[in-house]
Protein backbone atom coordinates (compact mmCIF):
# COMPACT_ATOMS: atom_id res chain seq x y z
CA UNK A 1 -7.68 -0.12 4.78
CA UNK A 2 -7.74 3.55 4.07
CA UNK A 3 -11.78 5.33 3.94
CA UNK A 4 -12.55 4.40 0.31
CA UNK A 5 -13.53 7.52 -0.93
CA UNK A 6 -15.41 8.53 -4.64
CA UNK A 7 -11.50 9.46 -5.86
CA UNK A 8 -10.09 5.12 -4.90
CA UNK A 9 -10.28 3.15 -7.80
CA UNK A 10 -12.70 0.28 -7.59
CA UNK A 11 -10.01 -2.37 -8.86
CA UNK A 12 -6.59 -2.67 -10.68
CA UNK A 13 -7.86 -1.36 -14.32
CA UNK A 14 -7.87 -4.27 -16.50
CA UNK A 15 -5.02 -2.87 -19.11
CA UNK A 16 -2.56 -2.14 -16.66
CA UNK A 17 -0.05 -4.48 -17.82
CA UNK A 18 -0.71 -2.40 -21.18
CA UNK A 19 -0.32 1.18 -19.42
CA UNK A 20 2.93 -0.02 -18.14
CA UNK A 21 4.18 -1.77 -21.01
CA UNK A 22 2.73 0.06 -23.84
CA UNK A 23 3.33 -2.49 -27.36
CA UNK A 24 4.73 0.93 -29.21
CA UNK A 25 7.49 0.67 -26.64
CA UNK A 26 8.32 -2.99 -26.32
CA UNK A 27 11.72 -4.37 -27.50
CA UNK A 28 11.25 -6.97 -30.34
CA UNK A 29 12.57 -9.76 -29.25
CA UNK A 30 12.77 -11.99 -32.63
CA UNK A 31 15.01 -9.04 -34.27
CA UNK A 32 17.79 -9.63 -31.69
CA UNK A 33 17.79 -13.50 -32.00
CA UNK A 34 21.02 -13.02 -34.46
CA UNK A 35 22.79 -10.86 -32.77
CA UNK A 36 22.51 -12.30 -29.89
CA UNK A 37 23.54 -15.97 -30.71
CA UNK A 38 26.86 -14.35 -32.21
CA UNK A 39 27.41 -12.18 -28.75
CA UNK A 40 26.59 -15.67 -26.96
CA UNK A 41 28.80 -18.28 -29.08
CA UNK A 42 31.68 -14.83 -28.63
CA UNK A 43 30.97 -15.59 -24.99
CA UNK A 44 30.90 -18.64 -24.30
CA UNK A 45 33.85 -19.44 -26.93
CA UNK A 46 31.82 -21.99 -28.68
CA UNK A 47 29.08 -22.12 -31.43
CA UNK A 48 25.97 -21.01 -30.19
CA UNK A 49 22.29 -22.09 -30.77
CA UNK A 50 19.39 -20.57 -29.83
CA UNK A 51 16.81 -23.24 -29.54
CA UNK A 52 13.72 -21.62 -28.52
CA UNK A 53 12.02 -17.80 -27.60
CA UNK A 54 9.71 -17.76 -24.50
CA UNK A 55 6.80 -14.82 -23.72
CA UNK A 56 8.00 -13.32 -20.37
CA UNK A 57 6.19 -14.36 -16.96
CA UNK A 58 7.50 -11.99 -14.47
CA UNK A 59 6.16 -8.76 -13.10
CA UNK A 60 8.69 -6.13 -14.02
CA UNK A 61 7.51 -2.78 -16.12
CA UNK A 62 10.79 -0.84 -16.72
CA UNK A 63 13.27 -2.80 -18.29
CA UNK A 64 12.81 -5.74 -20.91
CA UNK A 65 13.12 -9.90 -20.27
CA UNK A 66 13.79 -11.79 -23.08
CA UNK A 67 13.90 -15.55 -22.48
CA UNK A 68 15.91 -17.62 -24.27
CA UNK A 69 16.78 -21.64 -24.55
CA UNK A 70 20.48 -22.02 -25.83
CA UNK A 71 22.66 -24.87 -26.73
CA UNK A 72 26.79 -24.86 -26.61
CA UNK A 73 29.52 -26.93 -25.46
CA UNK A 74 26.68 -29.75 -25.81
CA UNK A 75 25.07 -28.18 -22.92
CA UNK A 76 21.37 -26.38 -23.15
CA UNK A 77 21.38 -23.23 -21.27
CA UNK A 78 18.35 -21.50 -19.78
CA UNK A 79 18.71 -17.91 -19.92
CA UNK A 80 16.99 -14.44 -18.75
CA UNK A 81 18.30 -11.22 -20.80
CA UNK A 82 17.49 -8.39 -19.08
CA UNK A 83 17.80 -5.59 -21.70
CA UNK A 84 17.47 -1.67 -21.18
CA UNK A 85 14.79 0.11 -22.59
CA UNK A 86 15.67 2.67 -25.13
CA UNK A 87 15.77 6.20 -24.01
CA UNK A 88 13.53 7.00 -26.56
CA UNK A 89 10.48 4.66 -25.85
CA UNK A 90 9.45 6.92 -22.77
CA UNK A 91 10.73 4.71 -20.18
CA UNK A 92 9.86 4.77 -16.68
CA UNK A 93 12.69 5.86 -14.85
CA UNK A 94 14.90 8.08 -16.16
CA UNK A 95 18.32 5.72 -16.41
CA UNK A 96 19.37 2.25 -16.08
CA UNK A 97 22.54 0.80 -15.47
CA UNK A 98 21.87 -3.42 -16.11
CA UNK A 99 25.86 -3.40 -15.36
CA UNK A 100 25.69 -1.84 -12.37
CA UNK A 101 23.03 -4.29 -11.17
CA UNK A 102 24.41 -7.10 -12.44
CA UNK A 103 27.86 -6.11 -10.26
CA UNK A 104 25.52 -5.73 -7.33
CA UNK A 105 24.05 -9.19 -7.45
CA UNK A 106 27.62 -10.83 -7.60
CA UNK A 107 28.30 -8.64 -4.75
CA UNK A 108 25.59 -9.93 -2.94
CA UNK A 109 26.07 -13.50 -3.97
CA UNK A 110 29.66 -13.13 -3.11
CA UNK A 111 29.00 -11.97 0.25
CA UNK A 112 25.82 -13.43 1.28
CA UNK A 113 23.64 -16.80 1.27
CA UNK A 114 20.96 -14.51 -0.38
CA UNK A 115 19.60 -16.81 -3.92
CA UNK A 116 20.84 -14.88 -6.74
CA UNK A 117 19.66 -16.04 -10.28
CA UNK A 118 22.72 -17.76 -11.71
CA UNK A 119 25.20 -14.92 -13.33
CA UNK A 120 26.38 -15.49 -16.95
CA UNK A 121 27.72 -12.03 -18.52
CA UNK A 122 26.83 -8.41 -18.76
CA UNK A 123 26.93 -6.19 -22.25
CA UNK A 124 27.15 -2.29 -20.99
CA UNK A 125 27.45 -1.49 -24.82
CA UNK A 126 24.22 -1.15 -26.49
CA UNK A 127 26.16 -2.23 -30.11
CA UNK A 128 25.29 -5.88 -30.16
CA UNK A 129 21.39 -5.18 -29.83
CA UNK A 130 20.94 -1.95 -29.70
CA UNK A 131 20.60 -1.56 -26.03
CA UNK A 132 22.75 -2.85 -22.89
CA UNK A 133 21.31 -5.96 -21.40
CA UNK A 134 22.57 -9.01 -18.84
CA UNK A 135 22.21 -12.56 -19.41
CA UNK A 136 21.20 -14.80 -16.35
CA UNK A 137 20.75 -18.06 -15.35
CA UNK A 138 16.69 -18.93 -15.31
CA UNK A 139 15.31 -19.95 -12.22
CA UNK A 140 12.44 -22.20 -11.89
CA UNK A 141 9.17 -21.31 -9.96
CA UNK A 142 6.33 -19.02 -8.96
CA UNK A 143 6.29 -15.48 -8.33
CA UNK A 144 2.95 -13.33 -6.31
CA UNK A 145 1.97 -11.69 -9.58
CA UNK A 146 1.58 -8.46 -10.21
CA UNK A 147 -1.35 -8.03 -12.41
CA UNK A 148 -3.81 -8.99 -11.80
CA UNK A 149 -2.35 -8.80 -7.83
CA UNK A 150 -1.70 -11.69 -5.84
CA UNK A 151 -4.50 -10.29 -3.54
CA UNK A 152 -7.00 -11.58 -6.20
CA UNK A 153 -7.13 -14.75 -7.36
CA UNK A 154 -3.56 -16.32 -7.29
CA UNK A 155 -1.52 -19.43 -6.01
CA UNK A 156 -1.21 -17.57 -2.98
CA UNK A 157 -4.83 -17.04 -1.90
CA UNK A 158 -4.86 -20.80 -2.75
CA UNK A 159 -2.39 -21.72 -0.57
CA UNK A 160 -2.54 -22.71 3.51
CA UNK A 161 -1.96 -20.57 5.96
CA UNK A 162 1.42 -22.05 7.19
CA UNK A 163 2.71 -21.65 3.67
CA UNK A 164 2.21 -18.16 3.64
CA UNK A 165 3.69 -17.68 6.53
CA UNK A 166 7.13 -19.80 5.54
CA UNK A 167 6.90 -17.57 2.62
CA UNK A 168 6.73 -14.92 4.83
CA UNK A 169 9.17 -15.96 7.45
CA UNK A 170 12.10 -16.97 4.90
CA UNK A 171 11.60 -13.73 2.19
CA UNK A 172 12.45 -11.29 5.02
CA UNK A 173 15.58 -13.45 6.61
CA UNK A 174 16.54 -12.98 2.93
CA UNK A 175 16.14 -9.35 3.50
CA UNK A 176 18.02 -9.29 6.81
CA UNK A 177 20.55 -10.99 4.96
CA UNK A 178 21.27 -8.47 2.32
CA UNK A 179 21.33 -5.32 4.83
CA UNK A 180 24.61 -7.24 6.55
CA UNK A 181 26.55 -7.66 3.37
CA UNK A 182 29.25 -4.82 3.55
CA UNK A 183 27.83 -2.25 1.26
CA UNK A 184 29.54 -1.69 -2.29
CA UNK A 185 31.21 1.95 -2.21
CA UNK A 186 32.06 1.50 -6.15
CA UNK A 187 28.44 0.81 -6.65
CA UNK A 188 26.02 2.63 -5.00
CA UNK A 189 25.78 6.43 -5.02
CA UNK A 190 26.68 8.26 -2.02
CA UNK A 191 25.44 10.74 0.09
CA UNK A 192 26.33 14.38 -1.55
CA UNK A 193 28.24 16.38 1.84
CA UNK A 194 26.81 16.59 4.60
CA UNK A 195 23.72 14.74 3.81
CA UNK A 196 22.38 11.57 5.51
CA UNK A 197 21.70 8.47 3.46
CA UNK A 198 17.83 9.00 4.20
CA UNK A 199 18.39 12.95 3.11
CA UNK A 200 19.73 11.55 -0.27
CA UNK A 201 17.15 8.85 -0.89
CA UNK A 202 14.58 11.99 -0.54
CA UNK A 203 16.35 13.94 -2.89
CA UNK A 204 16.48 11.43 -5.23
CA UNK A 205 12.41 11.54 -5.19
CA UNK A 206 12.15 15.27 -5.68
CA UNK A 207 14.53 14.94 -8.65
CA UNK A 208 12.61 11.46 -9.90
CA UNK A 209 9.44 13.49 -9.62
CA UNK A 210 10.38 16.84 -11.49
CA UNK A 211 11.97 13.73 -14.30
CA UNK A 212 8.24 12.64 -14.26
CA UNK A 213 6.43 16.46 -14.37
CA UNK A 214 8.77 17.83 -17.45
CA UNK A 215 5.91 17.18 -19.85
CA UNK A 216 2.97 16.98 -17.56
CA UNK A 217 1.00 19.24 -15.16
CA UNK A 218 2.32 18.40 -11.85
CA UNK A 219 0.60 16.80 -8.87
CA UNK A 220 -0.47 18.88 -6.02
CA UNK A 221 -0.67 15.88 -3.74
CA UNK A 222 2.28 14.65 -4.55
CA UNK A 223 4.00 18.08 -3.94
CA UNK A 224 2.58 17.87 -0.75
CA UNK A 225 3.59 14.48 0.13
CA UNK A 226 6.94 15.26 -0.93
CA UNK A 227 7.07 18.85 1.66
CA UNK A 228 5.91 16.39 4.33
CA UNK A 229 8.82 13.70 3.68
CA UNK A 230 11.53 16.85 4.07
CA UNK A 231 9.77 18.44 7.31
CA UNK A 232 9.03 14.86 9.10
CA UNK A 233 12.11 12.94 8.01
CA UNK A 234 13.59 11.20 10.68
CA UNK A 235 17.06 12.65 12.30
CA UNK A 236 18.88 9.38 11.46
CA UNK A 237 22.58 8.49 9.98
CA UNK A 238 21.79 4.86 9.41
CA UNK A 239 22.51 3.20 6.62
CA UNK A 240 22.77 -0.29 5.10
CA UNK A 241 23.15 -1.94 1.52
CA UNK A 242 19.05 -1.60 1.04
CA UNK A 243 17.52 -3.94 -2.01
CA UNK A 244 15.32 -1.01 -3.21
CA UNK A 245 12.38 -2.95 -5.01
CA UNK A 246 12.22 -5.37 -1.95
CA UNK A 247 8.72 -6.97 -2.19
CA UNK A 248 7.40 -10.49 -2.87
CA UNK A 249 7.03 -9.44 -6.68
CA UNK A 250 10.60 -9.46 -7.50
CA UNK A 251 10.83 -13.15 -6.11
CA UNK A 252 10.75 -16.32 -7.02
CA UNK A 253 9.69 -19.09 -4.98
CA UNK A 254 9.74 -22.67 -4.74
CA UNK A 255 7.48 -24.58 -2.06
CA UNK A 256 7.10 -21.32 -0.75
CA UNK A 257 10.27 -20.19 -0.27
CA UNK A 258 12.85 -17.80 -2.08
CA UNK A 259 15.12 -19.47 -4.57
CA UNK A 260 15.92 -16.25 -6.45
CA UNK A 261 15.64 -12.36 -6.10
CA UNK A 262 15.46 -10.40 -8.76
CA UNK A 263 15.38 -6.73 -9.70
CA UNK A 264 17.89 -4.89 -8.00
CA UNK A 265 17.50 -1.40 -10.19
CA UNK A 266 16.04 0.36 -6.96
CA UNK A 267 19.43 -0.51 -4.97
CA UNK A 268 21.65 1.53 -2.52
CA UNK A 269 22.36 2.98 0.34
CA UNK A 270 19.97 3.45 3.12
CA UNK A 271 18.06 2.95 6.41
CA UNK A 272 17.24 -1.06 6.79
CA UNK A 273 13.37 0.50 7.75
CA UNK A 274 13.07 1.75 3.85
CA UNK A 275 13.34 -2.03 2.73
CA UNK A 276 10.75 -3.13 5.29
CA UNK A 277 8.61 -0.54 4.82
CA UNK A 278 8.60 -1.18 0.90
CA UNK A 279 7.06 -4.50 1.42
CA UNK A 280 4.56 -3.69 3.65
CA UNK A 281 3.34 -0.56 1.75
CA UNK A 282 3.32 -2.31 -1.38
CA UNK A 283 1.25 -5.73 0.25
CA UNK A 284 -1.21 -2.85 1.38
CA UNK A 285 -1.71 -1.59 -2.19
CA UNK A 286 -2.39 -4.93 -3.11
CA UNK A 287 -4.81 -5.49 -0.21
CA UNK A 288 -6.79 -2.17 -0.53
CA UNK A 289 -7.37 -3.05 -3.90
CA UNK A 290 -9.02 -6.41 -3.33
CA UNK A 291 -10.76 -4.83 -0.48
CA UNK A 292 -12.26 -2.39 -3.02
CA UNK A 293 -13.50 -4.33 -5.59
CA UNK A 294 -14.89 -6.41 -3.24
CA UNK A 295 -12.59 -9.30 -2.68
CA UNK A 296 -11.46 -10.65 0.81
CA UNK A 297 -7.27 -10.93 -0.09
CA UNK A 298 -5.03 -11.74 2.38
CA UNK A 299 -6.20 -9.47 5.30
CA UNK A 300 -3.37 -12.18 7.61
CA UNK A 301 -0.19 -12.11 5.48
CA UNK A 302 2.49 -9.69 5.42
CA UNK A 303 1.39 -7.53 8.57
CA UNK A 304 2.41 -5.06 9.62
CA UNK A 305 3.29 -5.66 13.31
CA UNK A 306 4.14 -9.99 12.21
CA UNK A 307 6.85 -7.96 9.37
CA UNK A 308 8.37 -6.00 12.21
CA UNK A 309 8.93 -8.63 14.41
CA UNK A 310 10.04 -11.10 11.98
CA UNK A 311 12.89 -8.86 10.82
CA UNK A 312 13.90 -7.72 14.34
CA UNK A 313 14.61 -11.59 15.43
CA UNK A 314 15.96 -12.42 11.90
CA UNK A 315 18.50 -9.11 12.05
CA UNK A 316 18.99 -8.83 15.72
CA UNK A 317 17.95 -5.01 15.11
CA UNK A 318 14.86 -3.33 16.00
CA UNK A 319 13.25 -1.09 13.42
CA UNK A 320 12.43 2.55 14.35
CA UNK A 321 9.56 5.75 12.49
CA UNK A 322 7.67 2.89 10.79
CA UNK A 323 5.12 5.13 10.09
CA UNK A 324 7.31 7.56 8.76
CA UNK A 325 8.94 4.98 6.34
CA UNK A 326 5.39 2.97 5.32
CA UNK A 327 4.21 6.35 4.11
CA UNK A 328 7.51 7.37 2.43
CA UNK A 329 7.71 4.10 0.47
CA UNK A 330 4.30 4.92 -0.39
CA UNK A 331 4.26 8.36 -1.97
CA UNK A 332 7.82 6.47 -3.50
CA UNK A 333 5.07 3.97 -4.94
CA UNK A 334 2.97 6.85 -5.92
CA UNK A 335 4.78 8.53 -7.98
CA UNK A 336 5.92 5.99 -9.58
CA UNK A 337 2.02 5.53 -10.48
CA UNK A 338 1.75 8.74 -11.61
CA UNK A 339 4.31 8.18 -13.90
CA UNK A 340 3.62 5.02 -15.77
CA UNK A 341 -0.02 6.87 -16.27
CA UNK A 342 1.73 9.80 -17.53
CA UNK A 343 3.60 7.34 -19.81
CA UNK A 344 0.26 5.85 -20.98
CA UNK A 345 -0.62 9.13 -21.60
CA UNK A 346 2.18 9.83 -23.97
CA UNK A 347 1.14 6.73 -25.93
CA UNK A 348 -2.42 7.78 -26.17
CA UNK A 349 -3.67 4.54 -23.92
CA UNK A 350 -5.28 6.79 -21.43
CA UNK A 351 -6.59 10.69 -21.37
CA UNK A 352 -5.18 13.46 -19.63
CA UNK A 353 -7.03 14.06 -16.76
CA UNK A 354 -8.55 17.36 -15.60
CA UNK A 355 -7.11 16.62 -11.74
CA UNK A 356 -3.39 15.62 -12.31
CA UNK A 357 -4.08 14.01 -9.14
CA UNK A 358 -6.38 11.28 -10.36
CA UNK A 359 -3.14 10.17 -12.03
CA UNK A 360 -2.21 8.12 -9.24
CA UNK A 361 -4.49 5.17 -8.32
CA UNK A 362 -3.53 5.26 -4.41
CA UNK A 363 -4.10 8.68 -3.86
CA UNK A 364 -6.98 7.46 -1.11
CA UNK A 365 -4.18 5.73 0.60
CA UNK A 366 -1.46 8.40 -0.03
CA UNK A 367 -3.37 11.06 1.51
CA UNK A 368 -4.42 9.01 4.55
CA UNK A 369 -0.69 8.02 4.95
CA UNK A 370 0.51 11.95 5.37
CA UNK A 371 -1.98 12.54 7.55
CA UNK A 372 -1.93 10.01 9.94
CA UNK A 373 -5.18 8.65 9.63
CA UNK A 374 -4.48 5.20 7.33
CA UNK A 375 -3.32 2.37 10.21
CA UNK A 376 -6.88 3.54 11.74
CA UNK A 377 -8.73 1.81 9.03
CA UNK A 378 -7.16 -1.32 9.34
CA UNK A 379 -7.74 -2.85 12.50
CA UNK A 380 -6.55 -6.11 13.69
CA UNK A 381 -5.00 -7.03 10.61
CA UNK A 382 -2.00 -3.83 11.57
């Protein structure tokens, strides 16, 4: 793992779920109960019940879940609304097309053998609750959680070794799988001209990260990180349908393997090594942070060197500038820190810090990432 210096946090603080989810910006769910039943009976051409509200159990921070038990046709009906936040409740990103995503996954489950939650409907007008949202089929099982990590405590520390690794094994042949569906021109952005898929992905993050500094002292290290990513990006036209959020979070798994991926918001166009590289630099998060507050993890799962070679024989392509792409994904992660702190900030959960920098609880990791110096710290476990 990265040197732990004085500036690492010693764990995942214990109101993180909070920081990212602040109450004052939460969606209440009750309110849209009546609404939605009429949108649903409209829908399904039938009268509608619904027969039961459920707390969410999934990981995401940006948009809303609201799960439902419905009734129609004689039938019940498990469902997942995924509903966007309102511009006004300080969300973390800056847009979010549900409609767009929702196209996606049919695209994918059109094309591919990739589990997509079952796909009901999609409501791009925010007049039936306020806000657009997508209705999904729910999917049974467990997903690595989030908060605290997976690293900690979890059903995955719990588990044997050769489960792991079928988890493991199966998530990225899932992620091979999406990078050869034929990539959507209608629905992900392209390149602006003469610009490589990778050179728009990196614009994307300066403009993401002057979204995130309009209101807020900006971060030197980030600044840097983001001079490095233009003067060491790699020379590459590549580009594949890339899942964008592709880590074991946004999955749900049954006896270990993937039954449903969710959470395609981060989706586009891009070099296959961005998706790989998300993963891995997101499992190392995870893993510093048990290593920090003391805690063993899972030093053997989701390796470097094992994730390489597992997607080269599941793809039939080798990967290329790993290290370049591990650290990109990372100061991708990092900002993204920095700007659900600056969110909690906004809400008055957390101070403003004197170092804008101590906004963003990987910095350790970031800055060891830039400057070559991380993969040092970690051994045989690479």
């Amino acid at each position: 793992m990265a040197d732990p210096t004085d500036t690492a946090p010693e764990a995942i603080p214990e109101n993180s779920a909070e920081l990212a989810r602040p109450s004052a910006s939460r969606l209440d769910a009750e309110a849209i109960i009546p609404a939605l039943t009429d949108w649903l009976t409209t829908r399904a051409g039938t009268p509608t019940v619904i027969t039961a509200l459920h707390p969410p159990d999934g990981n995401g921070m940006s948009s809303e879940t609201v799960l439902v038990d419905a009734e129609w046709g004689g039938q019940p009906h498990h469902l997942v609304a995924r509903v966007a936040p309102s511009p006004d409740s300080d969300p973390v990103f800056a847009g979010y097309d549900l409609d767009n995503q929702f196209r996606l996954m049919a695209h994918v489950a059109d094309t591919t053998a990739v589990p997509i939650p079952p796909l009901y409907w999609s409501e791009p007008s925010p007049d039936v609750i306020g806000h657009p949202f997508i209705v999904m089929g729910r999917v049974d099982g467990q997903i690595p959680p989030d908060v605290l990590p997976y690293t900690f405590e979890s059903w995955l520390t719990a588990a044997d070794e050769a489960d792991r690794q079928r988890l493991q094994r199966e998530t990225i042949a899932a992620l091979a799988a999406i990078h050869a569906a034929p990539i959507p021109t209608e629905l992900v952005e392209p390149p602006a001209a003469g610009e490589t898929a990778l050179g728009a992905q990196v614009r994307r993050l300066d403009e993401f990260y002057r979204w995130t500094t309009r209101d807020h002292a900006g971060s030197p290290l980030l600044e840097r990180a983001l001079r490095w990513a233009h003067d060491t990006m790699p020379d590459t036209d590549d580009e594949v349908l890339i899942w964008g959020d592709a880590r074991i979070g946004n999955v749900i798994y049954q006896d270990f393997r993937p039954v449903a991926i969710l959470d395609w918001e981060m989706a586009g166009r891009a070099p296959r090594e961005l998706d790989v590289a998300w993963g891995i630099a997101l499992h190392r998060f995870f893993q510093d942070i048990a290593e920090l507050a003391g805690l063993p993890g899972l030093p053997t799962f989701w390796r470097r060197s094992e994730v390489e070679a597992a997607y080269a024989e599941a793809s039939g392509v080798g990967l290329r500038d790993m290290d370049f792409y591990i650290a990109y994904a990372t100061l991708y992660y990092s900002i993204i820190l920095f700007r659900v702190q600056c969110r909690a900030v906004d809400f008055g959960q957390a101070p403003e810090p004197a170092d804008p920098d101590d906004k963003i609880l990987n910095r350790a990791t970031l800055t060891a990432m830039i400057e070559g110096t991380y993969w040092d710290g970690v051994g045989e476990n690479r």
